[in-house]
PDB file of N, CA and C in Angstrom:
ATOM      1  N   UNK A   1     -12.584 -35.227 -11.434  1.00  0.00           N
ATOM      2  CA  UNK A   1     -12.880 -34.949 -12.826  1.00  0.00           C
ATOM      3  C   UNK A   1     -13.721 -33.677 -12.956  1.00  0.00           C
ATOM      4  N   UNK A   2     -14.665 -33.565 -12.037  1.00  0.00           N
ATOM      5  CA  UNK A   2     -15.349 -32.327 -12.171  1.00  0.00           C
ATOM      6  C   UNK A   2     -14.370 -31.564 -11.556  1.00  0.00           C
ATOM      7  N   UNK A   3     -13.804 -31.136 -10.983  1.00  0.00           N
ATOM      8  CA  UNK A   3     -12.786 -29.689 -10.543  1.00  0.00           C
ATOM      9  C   UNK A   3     -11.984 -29.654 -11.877  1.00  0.00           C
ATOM     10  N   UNK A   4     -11.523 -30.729 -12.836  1.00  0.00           N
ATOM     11  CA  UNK A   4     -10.658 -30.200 -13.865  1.00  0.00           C
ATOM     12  C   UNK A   4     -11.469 -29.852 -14.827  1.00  0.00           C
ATOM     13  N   UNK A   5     -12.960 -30.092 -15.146  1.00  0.00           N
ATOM     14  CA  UNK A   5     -13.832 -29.129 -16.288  1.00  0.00           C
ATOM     15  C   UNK A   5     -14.297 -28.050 -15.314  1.00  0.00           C
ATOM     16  N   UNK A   6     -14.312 -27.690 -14.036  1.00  0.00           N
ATOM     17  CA  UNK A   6     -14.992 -26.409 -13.766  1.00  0.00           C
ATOM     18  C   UNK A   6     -13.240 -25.653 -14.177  1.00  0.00           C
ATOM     19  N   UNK A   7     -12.083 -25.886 -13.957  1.00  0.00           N
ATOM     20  CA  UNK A   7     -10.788 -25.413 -14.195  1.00  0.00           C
ATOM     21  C   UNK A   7     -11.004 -24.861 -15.955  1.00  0.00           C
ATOM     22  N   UNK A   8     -10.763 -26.205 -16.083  1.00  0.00           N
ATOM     23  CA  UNK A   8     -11.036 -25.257 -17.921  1.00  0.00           C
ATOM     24  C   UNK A   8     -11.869 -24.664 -18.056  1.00  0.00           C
ATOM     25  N   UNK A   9     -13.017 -24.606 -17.816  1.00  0.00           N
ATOM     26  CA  UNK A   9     -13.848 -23.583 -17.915  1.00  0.00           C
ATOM     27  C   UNK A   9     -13.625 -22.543 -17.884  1.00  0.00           C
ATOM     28  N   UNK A  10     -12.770 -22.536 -16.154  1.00  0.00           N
ATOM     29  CA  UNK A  10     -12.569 -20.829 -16.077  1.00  0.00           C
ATOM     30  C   UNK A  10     -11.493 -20.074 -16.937  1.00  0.00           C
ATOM     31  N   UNK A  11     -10.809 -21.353 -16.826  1.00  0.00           N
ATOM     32  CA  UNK A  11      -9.237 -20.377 -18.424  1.00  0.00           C
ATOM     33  C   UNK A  11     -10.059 -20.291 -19.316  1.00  0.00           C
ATOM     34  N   UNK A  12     -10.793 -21.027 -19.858  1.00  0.00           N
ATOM     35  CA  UNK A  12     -11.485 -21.085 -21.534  1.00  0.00           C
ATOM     36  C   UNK A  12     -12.054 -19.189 -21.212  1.00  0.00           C
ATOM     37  N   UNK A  13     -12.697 -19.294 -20.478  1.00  0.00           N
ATOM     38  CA  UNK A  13     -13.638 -17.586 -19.723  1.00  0.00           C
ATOM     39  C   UNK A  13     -12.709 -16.555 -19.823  1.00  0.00           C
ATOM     40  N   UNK A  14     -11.155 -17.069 -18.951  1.00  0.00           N
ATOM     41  CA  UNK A  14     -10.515 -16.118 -18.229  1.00  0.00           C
ATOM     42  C   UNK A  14     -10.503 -15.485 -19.797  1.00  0.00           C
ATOM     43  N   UNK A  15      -9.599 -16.948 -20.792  1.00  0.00           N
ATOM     44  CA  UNK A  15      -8.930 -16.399 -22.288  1.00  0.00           C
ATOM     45  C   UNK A  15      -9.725 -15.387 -23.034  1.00  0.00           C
ATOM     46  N   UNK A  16     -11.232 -15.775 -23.114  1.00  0.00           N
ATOM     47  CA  UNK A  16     -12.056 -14.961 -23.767  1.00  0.00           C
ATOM     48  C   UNK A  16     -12.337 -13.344 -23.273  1.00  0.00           C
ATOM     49  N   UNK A  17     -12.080 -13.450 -22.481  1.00  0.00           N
ATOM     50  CA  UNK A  17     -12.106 -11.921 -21.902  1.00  0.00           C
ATOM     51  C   UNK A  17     -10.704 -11.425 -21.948  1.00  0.00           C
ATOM     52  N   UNK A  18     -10.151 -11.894 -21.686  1.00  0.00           N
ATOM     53  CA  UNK A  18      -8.821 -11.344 -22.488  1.00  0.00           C
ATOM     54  C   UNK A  18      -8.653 -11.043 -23.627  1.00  0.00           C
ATOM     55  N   UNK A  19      -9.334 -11.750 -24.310  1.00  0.00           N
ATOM     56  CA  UNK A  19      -9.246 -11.730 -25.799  1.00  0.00           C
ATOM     57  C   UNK A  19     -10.370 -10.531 -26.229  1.00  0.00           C
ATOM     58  N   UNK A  20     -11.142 -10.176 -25.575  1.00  0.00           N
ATOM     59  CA  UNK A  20     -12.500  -9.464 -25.707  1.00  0.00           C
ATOM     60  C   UNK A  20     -12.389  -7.933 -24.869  1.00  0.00           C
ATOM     61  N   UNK A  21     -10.819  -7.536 -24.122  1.00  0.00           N
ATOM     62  CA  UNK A  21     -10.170  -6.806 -23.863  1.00  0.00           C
ATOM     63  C   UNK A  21      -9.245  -6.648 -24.923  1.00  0.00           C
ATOM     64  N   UNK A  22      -8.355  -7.308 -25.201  1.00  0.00           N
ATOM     65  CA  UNK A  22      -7.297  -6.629 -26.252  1.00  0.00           C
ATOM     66  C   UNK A  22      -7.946  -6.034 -27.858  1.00  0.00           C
ATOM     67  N   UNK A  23      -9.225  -7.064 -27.930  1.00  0.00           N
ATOM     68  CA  UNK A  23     -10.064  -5.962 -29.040  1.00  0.00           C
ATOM     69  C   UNK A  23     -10.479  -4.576 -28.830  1.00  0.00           C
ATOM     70  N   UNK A  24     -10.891  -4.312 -27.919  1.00  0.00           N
ATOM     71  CA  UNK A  24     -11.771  -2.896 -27.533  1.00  0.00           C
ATOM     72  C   UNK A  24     -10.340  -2.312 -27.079  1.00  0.00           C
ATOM     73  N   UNK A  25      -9.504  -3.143 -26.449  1.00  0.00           N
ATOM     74  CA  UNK A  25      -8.122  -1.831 -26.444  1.00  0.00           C
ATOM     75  C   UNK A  25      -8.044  -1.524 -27.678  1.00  0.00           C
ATOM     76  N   UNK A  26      -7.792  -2.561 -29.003  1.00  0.00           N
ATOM     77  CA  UNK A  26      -7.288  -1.779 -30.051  1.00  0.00           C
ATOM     78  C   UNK A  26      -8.511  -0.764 -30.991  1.00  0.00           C
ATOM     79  N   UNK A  27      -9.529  -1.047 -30.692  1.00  0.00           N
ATOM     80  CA  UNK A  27     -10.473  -0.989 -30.684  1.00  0.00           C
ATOM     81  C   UNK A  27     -10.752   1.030 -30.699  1.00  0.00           C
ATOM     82  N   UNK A  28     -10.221   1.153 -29.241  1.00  0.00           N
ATOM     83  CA  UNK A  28     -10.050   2.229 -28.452  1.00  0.00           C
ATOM     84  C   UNK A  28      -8.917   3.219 -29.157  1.00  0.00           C
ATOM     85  N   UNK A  29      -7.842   2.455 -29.209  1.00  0.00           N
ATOM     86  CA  UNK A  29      -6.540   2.832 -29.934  1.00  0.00           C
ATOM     87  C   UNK A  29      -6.850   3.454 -31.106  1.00  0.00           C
ATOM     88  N   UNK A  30      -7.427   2.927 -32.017  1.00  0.00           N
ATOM     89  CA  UNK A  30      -8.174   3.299 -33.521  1.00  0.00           C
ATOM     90  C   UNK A  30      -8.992   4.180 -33.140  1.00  0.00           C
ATOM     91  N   UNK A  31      -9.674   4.518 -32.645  1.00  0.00           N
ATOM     92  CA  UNK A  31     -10.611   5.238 -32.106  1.00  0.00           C
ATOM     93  C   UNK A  31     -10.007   6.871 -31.999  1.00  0.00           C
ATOM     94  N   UNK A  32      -9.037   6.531 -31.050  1.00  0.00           N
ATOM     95  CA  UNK A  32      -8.131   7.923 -30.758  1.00  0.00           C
ATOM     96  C   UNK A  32      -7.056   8.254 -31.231  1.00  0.00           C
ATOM     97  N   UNK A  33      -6.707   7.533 -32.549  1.00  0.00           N
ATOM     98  CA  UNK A  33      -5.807   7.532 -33.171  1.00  0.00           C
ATOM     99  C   UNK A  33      -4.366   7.602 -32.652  1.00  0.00           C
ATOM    100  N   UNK A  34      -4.422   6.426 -31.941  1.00  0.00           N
ATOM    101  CA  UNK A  34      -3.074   6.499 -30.952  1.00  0.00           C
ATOM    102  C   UNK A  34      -2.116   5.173 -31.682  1.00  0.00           C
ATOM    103  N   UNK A  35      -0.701   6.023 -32.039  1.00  0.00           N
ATOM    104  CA  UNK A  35      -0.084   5.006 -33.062  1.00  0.00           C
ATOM    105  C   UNK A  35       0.989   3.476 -32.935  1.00  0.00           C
ATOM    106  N   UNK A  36       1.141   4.092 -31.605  1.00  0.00           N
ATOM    107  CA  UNK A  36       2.301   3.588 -30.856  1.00  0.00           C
ATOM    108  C   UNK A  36       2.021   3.440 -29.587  1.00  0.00           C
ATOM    109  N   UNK A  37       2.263   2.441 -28.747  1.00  0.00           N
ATOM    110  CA  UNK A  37       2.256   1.649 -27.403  1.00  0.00           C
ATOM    111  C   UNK A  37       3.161   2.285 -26.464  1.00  0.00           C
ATOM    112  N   UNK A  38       2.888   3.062 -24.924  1.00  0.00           N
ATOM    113  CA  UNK A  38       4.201   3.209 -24.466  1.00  0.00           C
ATOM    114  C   UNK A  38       4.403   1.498 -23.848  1.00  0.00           C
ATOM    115  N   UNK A  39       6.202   2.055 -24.476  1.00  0.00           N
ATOM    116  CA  UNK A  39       7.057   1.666 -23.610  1.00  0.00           C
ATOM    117  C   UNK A  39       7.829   1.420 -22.343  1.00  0.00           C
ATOM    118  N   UNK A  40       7.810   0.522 -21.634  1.00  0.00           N
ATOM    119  CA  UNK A  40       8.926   0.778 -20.480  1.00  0.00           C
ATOM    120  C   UNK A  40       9.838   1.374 -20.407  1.00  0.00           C
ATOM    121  N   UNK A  41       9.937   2.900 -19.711  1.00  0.00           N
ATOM    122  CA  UNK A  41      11.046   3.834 -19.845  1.00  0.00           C
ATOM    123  C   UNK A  41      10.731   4.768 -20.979  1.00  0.00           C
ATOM    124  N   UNK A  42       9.863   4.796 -21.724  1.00  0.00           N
ATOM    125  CA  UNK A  42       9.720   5.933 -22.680  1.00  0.00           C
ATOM    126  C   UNK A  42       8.892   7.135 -22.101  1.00  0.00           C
ATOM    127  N   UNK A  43       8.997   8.237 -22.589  1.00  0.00           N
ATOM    128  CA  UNK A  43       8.912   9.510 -21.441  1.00  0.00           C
ATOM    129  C   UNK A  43       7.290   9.376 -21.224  1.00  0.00           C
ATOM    130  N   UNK A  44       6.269   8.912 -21.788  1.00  0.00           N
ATOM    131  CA  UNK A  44       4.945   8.934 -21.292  1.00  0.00           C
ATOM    132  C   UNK A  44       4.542   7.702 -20.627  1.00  0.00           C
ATOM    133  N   UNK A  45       5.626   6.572 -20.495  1.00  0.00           N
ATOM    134  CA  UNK A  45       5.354   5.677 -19.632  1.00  0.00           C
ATOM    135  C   UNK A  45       5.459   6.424 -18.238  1.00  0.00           C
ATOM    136  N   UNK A  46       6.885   6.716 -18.215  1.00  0.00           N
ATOM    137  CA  UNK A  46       7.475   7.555 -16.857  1.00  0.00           C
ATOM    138  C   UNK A  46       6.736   9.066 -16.467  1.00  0.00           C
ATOM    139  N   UNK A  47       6.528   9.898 -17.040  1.00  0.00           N
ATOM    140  CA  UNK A  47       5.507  10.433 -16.774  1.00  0.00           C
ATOM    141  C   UNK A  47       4.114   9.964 -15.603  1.00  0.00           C
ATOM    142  N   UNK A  48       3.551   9.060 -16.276  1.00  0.00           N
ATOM    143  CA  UNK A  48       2.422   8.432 -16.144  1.00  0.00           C
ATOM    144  C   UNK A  48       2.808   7.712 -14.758  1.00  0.00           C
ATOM    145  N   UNK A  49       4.072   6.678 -14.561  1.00  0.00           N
ATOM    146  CA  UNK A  49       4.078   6.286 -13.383  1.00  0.00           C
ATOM    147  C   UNK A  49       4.846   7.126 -12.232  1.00  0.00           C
ATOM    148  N   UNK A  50       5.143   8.376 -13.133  1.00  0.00           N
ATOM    149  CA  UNK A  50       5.613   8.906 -11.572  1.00  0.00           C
ATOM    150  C   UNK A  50       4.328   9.474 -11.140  1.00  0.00           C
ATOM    151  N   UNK A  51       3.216  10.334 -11.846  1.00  0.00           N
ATOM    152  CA  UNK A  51       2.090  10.647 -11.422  1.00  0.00           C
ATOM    153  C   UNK A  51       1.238   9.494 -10.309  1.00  0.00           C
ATOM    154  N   UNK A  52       1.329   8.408 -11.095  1.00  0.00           N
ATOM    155  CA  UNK A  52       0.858   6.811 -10.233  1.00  0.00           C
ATOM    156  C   UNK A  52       1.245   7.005  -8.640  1.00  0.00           C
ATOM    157  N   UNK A  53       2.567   7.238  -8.891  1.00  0.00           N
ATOM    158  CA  UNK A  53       3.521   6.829  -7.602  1.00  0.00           C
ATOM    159  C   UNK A  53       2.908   7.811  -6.477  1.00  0.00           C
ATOM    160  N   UNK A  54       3.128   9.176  -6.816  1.00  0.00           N
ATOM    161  CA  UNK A  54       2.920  10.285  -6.034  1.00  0.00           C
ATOM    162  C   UNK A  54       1.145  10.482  -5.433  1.00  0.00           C
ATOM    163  N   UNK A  55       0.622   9.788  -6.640  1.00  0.00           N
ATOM    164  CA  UNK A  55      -1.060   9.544  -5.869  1.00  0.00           C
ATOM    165  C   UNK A  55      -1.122   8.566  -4.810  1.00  0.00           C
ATOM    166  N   UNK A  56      -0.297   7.553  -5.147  1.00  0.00           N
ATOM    167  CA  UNK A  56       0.089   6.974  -4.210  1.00  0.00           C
ATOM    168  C   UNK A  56       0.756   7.125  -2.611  1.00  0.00           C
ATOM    169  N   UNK A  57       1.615   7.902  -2.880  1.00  0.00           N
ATOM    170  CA  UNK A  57       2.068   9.037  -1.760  1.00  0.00           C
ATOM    171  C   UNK A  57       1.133   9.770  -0.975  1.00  0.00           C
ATOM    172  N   UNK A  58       0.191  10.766  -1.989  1.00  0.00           N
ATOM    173  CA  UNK A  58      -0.451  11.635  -1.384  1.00  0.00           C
ATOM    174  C   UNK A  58      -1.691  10.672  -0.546  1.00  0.00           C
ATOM    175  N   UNK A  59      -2.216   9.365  -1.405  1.00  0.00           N
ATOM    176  CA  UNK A  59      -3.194   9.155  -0.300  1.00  0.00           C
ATOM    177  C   UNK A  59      -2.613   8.077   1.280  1.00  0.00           C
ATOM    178  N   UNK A  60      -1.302   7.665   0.876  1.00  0.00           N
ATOM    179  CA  UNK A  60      -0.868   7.327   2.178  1.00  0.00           C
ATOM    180  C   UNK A  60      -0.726   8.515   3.066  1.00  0.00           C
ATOM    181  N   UNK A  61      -0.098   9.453   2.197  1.00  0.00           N
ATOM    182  CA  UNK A  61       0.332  11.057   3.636  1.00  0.00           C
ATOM    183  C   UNK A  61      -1.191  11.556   4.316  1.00  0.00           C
ATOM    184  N   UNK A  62      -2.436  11.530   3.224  1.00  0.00           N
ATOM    185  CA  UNK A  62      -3.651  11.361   3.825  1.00  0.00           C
ATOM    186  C   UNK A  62      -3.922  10.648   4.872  1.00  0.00           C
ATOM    187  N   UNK A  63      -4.265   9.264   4.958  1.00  0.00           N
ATOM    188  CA  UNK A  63      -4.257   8.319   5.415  1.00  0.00           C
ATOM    189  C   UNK A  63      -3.575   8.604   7.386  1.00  0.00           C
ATOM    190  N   UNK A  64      -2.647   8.724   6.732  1.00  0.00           N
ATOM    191  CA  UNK A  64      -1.403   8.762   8.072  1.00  0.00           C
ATOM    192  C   UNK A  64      -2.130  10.409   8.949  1.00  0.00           C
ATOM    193  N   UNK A  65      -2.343  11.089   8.186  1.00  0.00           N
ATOM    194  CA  UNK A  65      -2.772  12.618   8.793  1.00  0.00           C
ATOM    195  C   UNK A  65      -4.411  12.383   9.777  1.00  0.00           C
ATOM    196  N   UNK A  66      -4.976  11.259   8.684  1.00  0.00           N
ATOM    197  CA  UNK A  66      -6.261  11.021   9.408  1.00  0.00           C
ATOM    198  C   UNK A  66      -6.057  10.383  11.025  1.00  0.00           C
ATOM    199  N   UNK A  67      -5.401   9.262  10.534  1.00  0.00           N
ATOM    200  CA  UNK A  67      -4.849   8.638  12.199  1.00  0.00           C
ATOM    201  C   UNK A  67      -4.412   9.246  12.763  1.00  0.00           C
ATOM    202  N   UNK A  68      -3.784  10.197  12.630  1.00  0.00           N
ATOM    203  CA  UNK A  68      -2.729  11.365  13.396  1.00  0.00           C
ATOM    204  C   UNK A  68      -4.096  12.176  14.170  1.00  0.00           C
ATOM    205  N   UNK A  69      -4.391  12.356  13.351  1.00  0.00           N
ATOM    206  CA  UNK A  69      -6.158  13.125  13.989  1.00  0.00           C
ATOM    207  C   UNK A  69      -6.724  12.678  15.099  1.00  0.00           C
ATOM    208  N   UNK A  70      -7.102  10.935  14.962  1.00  0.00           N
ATOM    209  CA  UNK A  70      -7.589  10.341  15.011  1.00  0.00           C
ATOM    210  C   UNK A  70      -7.463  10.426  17.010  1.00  0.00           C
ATOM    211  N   UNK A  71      -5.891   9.901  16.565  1.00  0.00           N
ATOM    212  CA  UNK A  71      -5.169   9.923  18.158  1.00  0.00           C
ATOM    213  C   UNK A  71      -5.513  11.372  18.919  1.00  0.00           C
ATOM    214  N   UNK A  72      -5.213  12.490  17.932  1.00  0.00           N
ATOM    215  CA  UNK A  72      -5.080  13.557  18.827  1.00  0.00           C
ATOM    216  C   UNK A  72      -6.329  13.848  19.637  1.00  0.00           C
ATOM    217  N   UNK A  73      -7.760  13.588  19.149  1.00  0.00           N
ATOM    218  CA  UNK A  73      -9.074  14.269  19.791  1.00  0.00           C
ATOM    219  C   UNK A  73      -9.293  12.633  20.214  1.00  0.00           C
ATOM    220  N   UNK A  74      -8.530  11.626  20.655  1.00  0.00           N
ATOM    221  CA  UNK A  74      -8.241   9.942  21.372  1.00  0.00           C
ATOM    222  C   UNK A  74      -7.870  10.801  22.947  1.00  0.00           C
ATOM    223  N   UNK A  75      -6.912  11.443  22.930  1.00  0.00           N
ATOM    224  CA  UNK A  75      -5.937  11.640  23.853  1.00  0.00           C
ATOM    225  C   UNK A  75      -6.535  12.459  24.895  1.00  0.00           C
ATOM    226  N   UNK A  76      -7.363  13.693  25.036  1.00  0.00           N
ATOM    227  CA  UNK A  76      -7.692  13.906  26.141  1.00  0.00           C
ATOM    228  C   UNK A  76      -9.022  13.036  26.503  1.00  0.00           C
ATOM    229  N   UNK A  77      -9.657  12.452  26.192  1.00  0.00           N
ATOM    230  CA  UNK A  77     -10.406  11.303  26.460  1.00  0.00           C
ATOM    231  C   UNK A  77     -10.294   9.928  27.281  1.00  0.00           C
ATOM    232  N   UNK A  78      -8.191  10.030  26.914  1.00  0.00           N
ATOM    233  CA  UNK A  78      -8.258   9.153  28.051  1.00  0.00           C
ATOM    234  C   UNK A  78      -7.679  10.058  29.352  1.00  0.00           C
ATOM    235  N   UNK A  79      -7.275  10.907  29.162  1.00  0.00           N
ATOM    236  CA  UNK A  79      -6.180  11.822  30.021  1.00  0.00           C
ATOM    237  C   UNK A  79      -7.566  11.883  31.069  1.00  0.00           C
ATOM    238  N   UNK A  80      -8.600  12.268  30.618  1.00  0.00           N
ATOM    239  CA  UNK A  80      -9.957  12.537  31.455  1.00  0.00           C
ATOM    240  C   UNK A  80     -10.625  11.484  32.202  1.00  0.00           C
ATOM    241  N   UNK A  81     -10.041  10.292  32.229  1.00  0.00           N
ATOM    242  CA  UNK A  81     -11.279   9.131  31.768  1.00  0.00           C
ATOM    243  C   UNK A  81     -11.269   8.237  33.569  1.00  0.00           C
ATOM    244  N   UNK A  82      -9.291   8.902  34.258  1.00  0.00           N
ATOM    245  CA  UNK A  82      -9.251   8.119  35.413  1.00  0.00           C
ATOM    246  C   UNK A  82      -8.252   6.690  35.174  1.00  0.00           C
ATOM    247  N   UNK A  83      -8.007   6.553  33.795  1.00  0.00           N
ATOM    248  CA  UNK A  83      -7.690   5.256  33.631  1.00  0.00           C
ATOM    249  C   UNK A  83      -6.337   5.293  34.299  1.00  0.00           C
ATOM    250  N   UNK A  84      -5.818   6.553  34.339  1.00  0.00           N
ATOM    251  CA  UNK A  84      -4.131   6.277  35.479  1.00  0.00           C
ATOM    252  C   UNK A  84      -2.974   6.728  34.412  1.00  0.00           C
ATOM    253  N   UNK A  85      -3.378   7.033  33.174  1.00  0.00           N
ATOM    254  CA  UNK A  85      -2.541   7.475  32.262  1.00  0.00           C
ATOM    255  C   UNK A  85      -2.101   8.568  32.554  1.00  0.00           C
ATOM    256  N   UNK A  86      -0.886   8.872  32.371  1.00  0.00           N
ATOM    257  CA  UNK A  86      -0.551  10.351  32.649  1.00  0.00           C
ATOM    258  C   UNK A  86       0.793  10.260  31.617  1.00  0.00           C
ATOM    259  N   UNK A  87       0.489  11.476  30.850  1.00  0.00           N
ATOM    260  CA  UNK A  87       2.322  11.405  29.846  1.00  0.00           C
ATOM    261  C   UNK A  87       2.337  12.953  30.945  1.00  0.00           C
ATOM    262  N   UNK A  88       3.702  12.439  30.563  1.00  0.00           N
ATOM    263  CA  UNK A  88       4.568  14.024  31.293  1.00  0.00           C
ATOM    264  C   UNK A  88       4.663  15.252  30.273  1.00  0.00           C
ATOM    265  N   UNK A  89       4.633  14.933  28.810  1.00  0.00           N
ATOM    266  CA  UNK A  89       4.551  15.895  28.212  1.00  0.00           C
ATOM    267  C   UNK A  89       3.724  17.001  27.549  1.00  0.00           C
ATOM    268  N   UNK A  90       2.420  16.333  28.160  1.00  0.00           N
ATOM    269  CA  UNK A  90       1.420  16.803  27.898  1.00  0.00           C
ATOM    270  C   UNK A  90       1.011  18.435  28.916  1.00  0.00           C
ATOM    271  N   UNK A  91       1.956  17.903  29.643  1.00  0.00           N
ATOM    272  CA  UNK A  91       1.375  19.079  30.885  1.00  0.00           C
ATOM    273  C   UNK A  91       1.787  20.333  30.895  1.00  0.00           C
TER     274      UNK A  91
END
């Protein structure tokens, strides 16, 4: 019985903040005199998520460049170290 009033509780919470978000969105909206909602597929939705996408991109291609790094000043460390490693292409 108590897990199903701490449960409502938290929807009763979750709802109110939801509800206490879609005010200050419109809130915001009025504010900046913005008249219309994008749409799915309307050119400032798409806009907006191809920008999304490509930040997305750029900090994985980041990401991947760091590890790439990471390995390269890795590698004569072990080449030095005795451990028995040897690549052939390195030489």
């Amino acid at each position: 019985m108590v897990a199903i009033n701490q449960a409502r509780i938290q929807v009763e919470l979750a709802f109110a903040n939801l509800q206490n978000t879609e005010a200050l969105a419109a809130h915001l909206q009025g504010h900046l005199g913005l008249e219309s909602h994008w749409e799915i597929g309307s050119q400032e939705y798409n806009l907006f998520k191809e920008e999304a996408t490509l930040g997305k991109y750029r900090e994985a291609l980041g990401e991947l460049e760091r590890l790439v790094i990471m390995r390269l000043f890795e590698l004569p460390k072990l080449l030095m170290s005795g451990t028995g490693i040897f690549l052939s292409s390195c030489h």
